[in-house]
C-alpha atoms as a PDB file:
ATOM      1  CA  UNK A   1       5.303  -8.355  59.979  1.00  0.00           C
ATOM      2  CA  UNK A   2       7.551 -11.292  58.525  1.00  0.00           C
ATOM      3  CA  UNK A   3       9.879 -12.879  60.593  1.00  0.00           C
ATOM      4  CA  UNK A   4      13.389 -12.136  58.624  1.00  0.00           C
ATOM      5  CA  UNK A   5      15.422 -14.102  61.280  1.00  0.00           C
ATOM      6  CA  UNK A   6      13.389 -17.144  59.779  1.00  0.00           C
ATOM      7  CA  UNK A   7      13.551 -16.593  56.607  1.00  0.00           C
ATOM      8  CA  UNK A   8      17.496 -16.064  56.474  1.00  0.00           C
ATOM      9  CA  UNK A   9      17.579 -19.464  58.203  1.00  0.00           C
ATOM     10  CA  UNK A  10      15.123 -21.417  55.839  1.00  0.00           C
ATOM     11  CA  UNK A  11      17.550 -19.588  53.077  1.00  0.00           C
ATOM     12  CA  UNK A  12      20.423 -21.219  54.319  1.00  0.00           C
ATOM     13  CA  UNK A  13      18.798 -24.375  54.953  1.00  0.00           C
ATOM     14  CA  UNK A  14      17.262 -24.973  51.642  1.00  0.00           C
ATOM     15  CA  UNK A  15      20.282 -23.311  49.601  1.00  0.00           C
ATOM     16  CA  UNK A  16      19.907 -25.779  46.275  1.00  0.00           C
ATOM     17  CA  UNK A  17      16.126 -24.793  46.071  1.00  0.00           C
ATOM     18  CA  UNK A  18      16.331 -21.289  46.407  1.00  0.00           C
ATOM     19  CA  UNK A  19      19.888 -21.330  43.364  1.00  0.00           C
ATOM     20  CA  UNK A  20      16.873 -23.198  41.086  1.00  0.00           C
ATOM     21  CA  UNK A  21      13.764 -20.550  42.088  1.00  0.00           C
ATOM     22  CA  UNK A  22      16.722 -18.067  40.691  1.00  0.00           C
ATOM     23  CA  UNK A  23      17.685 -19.699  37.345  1.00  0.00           C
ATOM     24  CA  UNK A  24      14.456 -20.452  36.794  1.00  0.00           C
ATOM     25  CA  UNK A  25      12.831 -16.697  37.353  1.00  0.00           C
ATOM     26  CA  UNK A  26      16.290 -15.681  35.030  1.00  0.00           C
ATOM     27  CA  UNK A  27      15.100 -18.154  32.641  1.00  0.00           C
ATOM     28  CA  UNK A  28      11.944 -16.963  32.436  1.00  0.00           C
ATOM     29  CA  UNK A  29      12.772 -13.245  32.535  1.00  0.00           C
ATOM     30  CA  UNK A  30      15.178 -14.304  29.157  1.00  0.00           C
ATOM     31  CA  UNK A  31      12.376 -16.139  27.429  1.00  0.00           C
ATOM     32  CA  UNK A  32       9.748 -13.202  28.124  1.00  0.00           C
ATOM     33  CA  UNK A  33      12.281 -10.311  26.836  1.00  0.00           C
ATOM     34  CA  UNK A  34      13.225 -12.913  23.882  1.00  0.00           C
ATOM     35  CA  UNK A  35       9.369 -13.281  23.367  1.00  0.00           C
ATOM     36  CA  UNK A  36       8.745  -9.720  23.285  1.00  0.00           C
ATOM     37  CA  UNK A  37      11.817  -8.755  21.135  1.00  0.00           C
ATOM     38  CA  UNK A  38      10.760 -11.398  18.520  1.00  0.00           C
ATOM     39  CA  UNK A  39       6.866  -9.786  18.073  1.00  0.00           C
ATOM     40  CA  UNK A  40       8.389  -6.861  18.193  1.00  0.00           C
ATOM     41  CA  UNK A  41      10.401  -7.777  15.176  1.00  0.00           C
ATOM     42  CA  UNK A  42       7.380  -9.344  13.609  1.00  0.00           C
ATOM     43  CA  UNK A  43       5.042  -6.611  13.770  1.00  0.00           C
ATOM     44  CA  UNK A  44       7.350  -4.438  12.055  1.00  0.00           C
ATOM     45  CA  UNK A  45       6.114  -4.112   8.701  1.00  0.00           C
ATOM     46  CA  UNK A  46       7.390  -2.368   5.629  1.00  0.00           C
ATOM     47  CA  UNK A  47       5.628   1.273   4.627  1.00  0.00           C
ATOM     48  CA  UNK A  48       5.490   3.710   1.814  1.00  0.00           C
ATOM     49  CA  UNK A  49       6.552   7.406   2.227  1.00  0.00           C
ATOM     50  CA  UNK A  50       6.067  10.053   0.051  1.00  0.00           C
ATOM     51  CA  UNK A  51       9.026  12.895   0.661  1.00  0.00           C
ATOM     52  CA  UNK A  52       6.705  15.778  -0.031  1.00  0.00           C
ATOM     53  CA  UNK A  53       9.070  18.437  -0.074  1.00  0.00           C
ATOM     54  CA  UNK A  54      11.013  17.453  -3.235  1.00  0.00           C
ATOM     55  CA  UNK A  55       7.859  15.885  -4.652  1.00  0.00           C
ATOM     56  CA  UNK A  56       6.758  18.544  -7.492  1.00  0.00           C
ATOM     57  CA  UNK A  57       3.356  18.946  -9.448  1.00  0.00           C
ATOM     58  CA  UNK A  58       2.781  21.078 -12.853  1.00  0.00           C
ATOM     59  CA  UNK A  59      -0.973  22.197 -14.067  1.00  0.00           C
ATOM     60  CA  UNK A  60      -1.664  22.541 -17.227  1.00  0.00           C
ATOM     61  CA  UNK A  61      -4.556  24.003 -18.709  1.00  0.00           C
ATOM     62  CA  UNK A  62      -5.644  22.111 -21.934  1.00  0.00           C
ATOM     63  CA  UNK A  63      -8.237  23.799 -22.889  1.00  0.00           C
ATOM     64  CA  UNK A  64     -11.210  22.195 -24.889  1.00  0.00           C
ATOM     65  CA  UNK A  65     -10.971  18.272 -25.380  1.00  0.00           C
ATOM     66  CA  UNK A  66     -13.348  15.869 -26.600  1.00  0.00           C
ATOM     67  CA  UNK A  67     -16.085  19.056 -26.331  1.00  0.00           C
ATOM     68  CA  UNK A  68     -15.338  19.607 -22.789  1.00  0.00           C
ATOM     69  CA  UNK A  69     -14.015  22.576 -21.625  1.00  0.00           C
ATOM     70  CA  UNK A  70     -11.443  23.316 -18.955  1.00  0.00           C
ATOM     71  CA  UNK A  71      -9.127  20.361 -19.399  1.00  0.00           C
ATOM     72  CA  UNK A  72      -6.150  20.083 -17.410  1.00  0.00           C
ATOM     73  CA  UNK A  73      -3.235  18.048 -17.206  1.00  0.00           C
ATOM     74  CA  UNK A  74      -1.441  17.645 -13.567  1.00  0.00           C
ATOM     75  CA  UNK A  75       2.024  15.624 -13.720  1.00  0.00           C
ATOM     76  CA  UNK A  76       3.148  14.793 -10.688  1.00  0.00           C
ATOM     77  CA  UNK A  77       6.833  13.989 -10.094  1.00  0.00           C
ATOM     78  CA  UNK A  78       6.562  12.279  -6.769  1.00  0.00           C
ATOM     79  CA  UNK A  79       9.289  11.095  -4.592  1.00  0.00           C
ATOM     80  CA  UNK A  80       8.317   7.775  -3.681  1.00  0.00           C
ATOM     81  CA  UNK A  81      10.216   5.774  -0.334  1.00  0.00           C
ATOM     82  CA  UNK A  82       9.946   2.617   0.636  1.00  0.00           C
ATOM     83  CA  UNK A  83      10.905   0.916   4.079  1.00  0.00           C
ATOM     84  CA  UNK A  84      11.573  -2.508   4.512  1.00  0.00           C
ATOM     85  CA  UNK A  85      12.173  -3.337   8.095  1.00  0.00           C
ATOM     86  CA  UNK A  86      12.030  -6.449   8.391  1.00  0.00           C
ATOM     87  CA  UNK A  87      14.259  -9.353   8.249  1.00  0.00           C
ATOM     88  CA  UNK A  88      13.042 -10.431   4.734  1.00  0.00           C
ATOM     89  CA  UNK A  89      13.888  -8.806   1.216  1.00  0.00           C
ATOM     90  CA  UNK A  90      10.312  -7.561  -0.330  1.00  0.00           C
ATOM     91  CA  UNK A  91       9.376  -6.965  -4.223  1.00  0.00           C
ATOM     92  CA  UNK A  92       7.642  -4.058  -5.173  1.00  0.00           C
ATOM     93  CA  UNK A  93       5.294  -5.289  -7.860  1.00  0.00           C
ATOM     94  CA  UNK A  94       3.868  -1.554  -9.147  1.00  0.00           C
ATOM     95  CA  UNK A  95       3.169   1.950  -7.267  1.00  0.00           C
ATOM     96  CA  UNK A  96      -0.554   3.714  -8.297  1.00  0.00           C
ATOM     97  CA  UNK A  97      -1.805   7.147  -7.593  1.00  0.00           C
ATOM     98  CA  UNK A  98      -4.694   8.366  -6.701  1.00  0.00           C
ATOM     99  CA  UNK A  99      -5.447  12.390  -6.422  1.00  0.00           C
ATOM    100  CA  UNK A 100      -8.007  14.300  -4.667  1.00  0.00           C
ATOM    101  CA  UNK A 101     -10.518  15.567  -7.097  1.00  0.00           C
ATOM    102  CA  UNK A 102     -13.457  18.539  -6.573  1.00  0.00           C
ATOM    103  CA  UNK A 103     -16.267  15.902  -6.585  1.00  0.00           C
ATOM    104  CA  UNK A 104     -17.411  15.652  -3.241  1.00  0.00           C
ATOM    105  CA  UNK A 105     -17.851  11.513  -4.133  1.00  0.00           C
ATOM    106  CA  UNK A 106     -16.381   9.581  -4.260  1.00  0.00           C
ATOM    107  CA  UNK A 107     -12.947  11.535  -2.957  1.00  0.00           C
ATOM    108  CA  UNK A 108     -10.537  10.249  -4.672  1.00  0.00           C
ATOM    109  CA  UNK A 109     -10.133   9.426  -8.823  1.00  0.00           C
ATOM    110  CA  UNK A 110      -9.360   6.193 -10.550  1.00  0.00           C
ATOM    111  CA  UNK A 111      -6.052   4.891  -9.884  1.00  0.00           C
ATOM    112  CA  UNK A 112      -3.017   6.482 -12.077  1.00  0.00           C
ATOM    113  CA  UNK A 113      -0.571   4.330 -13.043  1.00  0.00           C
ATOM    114  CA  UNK A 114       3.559   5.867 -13.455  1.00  0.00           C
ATOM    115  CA  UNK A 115       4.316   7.095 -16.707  1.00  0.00           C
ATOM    116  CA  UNK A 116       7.920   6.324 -18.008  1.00  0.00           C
ATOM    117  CA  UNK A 117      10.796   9.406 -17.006  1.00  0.00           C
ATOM    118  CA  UNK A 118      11.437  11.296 -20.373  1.00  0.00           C
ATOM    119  CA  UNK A 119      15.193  11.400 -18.959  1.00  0.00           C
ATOM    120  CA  UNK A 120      16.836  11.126 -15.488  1.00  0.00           C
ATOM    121  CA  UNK A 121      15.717  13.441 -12.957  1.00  0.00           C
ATOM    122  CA  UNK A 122      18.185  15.786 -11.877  1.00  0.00           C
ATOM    123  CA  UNK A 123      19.510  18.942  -9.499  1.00  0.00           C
ATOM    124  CA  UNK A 124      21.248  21.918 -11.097  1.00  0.00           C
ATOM    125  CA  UNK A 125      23.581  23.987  -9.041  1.00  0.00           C
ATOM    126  CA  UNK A 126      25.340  26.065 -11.642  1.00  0.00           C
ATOM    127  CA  UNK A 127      27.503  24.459 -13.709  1.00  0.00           C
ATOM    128  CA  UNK A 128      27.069  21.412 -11.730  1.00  0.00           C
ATOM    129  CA  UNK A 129      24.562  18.875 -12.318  1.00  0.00           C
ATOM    130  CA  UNK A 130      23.446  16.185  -9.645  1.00  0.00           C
ATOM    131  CA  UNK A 131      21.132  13.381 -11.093  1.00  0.00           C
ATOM    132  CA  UNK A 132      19.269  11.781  -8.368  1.00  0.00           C
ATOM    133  CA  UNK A 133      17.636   8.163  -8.154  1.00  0.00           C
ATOM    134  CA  UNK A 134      14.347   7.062  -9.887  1.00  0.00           C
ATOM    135  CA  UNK A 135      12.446   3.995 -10.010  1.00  0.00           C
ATOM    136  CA  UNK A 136      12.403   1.409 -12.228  1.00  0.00           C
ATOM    137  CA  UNK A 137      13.879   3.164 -15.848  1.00  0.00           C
ATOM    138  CA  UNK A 138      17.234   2.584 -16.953  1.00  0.00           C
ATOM    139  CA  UNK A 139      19.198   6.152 -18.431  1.00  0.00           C
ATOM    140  CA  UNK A 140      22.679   6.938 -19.726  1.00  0.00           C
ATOM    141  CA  UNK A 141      22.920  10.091 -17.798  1.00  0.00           C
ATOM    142  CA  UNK A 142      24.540   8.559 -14.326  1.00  0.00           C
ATOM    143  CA  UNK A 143      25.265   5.328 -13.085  1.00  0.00           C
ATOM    144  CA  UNK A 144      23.220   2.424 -13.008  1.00  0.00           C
ATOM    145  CA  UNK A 145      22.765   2.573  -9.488  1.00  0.00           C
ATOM    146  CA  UNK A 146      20.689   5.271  -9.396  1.00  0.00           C
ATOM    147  CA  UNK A 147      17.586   3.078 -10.994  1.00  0.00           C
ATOM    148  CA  UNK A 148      16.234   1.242  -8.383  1.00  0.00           C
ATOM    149  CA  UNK A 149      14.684  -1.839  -8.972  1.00  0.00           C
ATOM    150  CA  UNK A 150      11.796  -3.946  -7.361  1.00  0.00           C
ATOM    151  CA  UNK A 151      13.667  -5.346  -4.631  1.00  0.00           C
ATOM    152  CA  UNK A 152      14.143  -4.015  -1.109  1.00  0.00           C
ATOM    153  CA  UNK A 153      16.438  -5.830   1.029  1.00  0.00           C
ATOM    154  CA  UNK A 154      16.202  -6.763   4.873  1.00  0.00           C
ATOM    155  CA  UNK A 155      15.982  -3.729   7.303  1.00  0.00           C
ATOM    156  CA  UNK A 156      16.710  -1.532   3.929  1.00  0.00           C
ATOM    157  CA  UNK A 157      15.304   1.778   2.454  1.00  0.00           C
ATOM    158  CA  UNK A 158      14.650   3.209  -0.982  1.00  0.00           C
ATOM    159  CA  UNK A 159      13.897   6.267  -2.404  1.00  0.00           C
ATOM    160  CA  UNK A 160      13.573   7.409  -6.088  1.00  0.00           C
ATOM    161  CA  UNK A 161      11.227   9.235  -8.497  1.00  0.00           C
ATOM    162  CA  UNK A 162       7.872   8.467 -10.369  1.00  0.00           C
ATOM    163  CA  UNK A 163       5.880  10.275 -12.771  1.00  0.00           C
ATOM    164  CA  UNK A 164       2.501  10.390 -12.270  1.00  0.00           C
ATOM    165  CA  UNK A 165       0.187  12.364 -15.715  1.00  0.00           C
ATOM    166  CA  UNK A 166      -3.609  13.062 -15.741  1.00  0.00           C
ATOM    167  CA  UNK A 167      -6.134  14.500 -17.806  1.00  0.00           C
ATOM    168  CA  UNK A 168      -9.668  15.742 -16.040  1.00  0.00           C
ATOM    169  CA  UNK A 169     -11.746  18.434 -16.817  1.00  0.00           C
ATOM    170  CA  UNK A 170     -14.911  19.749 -14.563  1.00  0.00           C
ATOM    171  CA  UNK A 171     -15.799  17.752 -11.292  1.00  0.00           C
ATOM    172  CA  UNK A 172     -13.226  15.786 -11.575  1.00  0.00           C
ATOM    173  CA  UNK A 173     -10.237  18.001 -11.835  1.00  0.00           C
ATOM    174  CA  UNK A 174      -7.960  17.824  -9.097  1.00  0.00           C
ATOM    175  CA  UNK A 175      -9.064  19.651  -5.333  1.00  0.00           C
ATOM    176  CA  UNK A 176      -6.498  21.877  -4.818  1.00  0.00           C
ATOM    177  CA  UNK A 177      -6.370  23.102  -0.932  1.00  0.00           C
ATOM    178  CA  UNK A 178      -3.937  25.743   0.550  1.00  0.00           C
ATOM    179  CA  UNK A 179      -2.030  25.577  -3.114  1.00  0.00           C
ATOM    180  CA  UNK A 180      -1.435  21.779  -2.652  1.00  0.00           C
ATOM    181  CA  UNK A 181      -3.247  18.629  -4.121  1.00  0.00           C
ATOM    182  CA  UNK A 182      -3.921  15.595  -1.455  1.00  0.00           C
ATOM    183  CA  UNK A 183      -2.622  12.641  -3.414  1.00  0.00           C
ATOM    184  CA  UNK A 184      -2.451   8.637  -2.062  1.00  0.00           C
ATOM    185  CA  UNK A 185       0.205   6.605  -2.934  1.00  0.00           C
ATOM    186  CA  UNK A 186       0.089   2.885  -2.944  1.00  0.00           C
ATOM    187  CA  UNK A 187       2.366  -0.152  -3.539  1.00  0.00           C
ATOM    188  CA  UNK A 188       1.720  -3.374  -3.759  1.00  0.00           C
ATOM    189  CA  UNK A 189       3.963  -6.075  -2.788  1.00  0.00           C
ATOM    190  CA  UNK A 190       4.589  -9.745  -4.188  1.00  0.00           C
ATOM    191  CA  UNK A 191       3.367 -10.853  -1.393  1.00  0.00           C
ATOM    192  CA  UNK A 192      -0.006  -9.462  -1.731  1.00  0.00           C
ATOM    193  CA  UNK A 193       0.547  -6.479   0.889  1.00  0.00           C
ATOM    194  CA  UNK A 194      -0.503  -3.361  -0.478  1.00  0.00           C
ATOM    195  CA  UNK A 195       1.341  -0.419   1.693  1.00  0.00           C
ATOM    196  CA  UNK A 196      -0.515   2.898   1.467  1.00  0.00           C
ATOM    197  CA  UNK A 197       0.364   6.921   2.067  1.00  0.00           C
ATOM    198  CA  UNK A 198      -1.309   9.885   1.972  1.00  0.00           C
ATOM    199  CA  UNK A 199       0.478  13.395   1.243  1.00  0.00           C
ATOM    200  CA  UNK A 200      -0.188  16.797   0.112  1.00  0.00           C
ATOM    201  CA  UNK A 201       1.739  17.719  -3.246  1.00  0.00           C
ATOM    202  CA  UNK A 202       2.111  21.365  -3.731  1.00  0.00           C
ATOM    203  CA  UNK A 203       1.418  23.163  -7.163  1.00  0.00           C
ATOM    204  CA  UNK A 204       4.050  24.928  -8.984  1.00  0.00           C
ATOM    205  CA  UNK A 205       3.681  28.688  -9.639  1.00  0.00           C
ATOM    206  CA  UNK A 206       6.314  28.509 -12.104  1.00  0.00           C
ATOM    207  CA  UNK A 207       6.272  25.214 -14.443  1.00  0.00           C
ATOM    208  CA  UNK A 208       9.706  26.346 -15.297  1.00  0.00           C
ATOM    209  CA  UNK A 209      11.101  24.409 -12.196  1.00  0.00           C
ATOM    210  CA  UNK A 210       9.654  20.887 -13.229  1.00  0.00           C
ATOM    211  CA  UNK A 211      11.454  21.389 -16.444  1.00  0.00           C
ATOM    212  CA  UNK A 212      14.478  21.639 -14.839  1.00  0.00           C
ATOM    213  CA  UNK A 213      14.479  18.544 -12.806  1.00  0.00           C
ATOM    214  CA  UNK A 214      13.314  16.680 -16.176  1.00  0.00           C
ATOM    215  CA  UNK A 215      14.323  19.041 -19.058  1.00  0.00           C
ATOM    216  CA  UNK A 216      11.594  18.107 -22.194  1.00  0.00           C
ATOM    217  CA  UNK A 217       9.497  17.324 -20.100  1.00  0.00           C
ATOM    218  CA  UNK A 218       6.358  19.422 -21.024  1.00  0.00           C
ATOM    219  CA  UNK A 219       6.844  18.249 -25.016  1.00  0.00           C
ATOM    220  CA  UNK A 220       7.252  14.825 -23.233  1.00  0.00           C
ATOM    221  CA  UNK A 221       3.805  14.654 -21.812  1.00  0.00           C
ATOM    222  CA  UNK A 222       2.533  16.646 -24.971  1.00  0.00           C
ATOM    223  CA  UNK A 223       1.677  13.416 -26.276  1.00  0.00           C
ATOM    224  CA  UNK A 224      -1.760  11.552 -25.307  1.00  0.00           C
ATOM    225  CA  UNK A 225      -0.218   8.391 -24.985  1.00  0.00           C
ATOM    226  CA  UNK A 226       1.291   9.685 -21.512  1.00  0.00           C
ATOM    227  CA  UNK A 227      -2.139  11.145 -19.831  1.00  0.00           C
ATOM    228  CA  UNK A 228      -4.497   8.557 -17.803  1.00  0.00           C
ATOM    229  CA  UNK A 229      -7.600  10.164 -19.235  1.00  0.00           C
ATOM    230  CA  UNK A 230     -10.600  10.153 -16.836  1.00  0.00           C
ATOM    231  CA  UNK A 231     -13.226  11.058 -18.377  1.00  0.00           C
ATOM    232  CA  UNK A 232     -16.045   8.643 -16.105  1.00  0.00           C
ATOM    233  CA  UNK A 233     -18.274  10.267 -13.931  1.00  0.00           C
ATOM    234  CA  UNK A 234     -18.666   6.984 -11.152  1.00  0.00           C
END
């Protein structure tokens, strides 16, 4: 057992050494919890999220195309977040898509780039009308703040809207599971960082809905220039 009596007295003997054993185990103690605070801060990186439950997707059947026979068109209206926790503003420099398709490989299809908004999306509570943020395109309807642009400031997030339009027919039509189509979102950063989510995007029974959020929106798409075709077999 340790002798207490003669440690008290070595204590009070050696009073200066024992005051700089303290600051120094303080000092320490500081620099470890600074240490840790500061990798904490640096491992925090910024992610994608896609908000699935006011994320919408239309099918469309096409019909014959190019003799091939059950075409469809999906547009996706995804809403697209981005979180930027860090200390440093980041630049989105694009978003892609990728959807699930039947053929077994590979899983997913080419990448899908956004196709331009026909109009502001927007929320209709009767006689009411809420538009609601989108990436990227500039509309009269609302104020300018509700485009969001490529920038994401320090310890900031953003939400908005993309469009998302493809054209596939047999094998590689979309997988649709439980009613919903698995899609991956990606964005890639200026800084070469490419931050990537996976959701589950569920299908419309009723078109009728999409064209409320974007009214036009089906004789938007009507035109080819909108689709990403696929029509590869990789």
């Amino acid at each position: 057992m340790p002798d207490f009596a003669n440690i008290i007295i070595w204590i009070e003997a050696h009073g200066t050494t024992v005051d700089l054993i303290k600051w120094f185990l303080l000092g320490l103690l500081a620099w470890f919890l600074g240490a840790f605070r500061f990798l904490r801060t640096k491992l925090k990186r910024p992610s994608i999220e896609v908000e699935s439950l006011t994320s919408r997707c239309a099918w469309v059947d096409l019909g014959e195309i190019d003799g091939n026979s059950a075409n469809a068109q999906v547009i996706m209206l995804i809403a697209a977040g981005i979180n930027n926790p860090t200390t440093s503003p980041i630049v989105v420099r694009n978003f892609t898509l990728q959807i699930k398709r039947l053929k077994k490989w590979p899983l997913w299809h080419s990448k899908l780039n956004p196709t331009t908004l026909p109009c502001r999306v927007r929320h209709n509570v009767g006689e009411v009308t809420r538009y609601l943020k989108n990436w990227f395109s500039n509309f009269t309807e609302g104020p300018d703040s509700l485009t969001l642009d490529s920038k994401i400031e320090s310890r900031d997030f953003q939400s908005g809207f993309l469009m998302f339009v493809s054209a596939t027919w047999g094998s590689m039509l979309p997988k649709i599971v439980n009613g919903k189509i698995p899609i991956k979102l990606k964005a890639r950063l200026t800084t070469g960082e490419t931050l990537v989510t996976t959701s589950n995007i569920h299908v419309l029974e009723d078109n009728s809905v999409l064209h409320e959020l974007v009214p036009d929106v089906f004789e938007y798409v009507a035109n080819p220039s909108t689709w990403n075709i696929i029509r590869n077999r990789p």
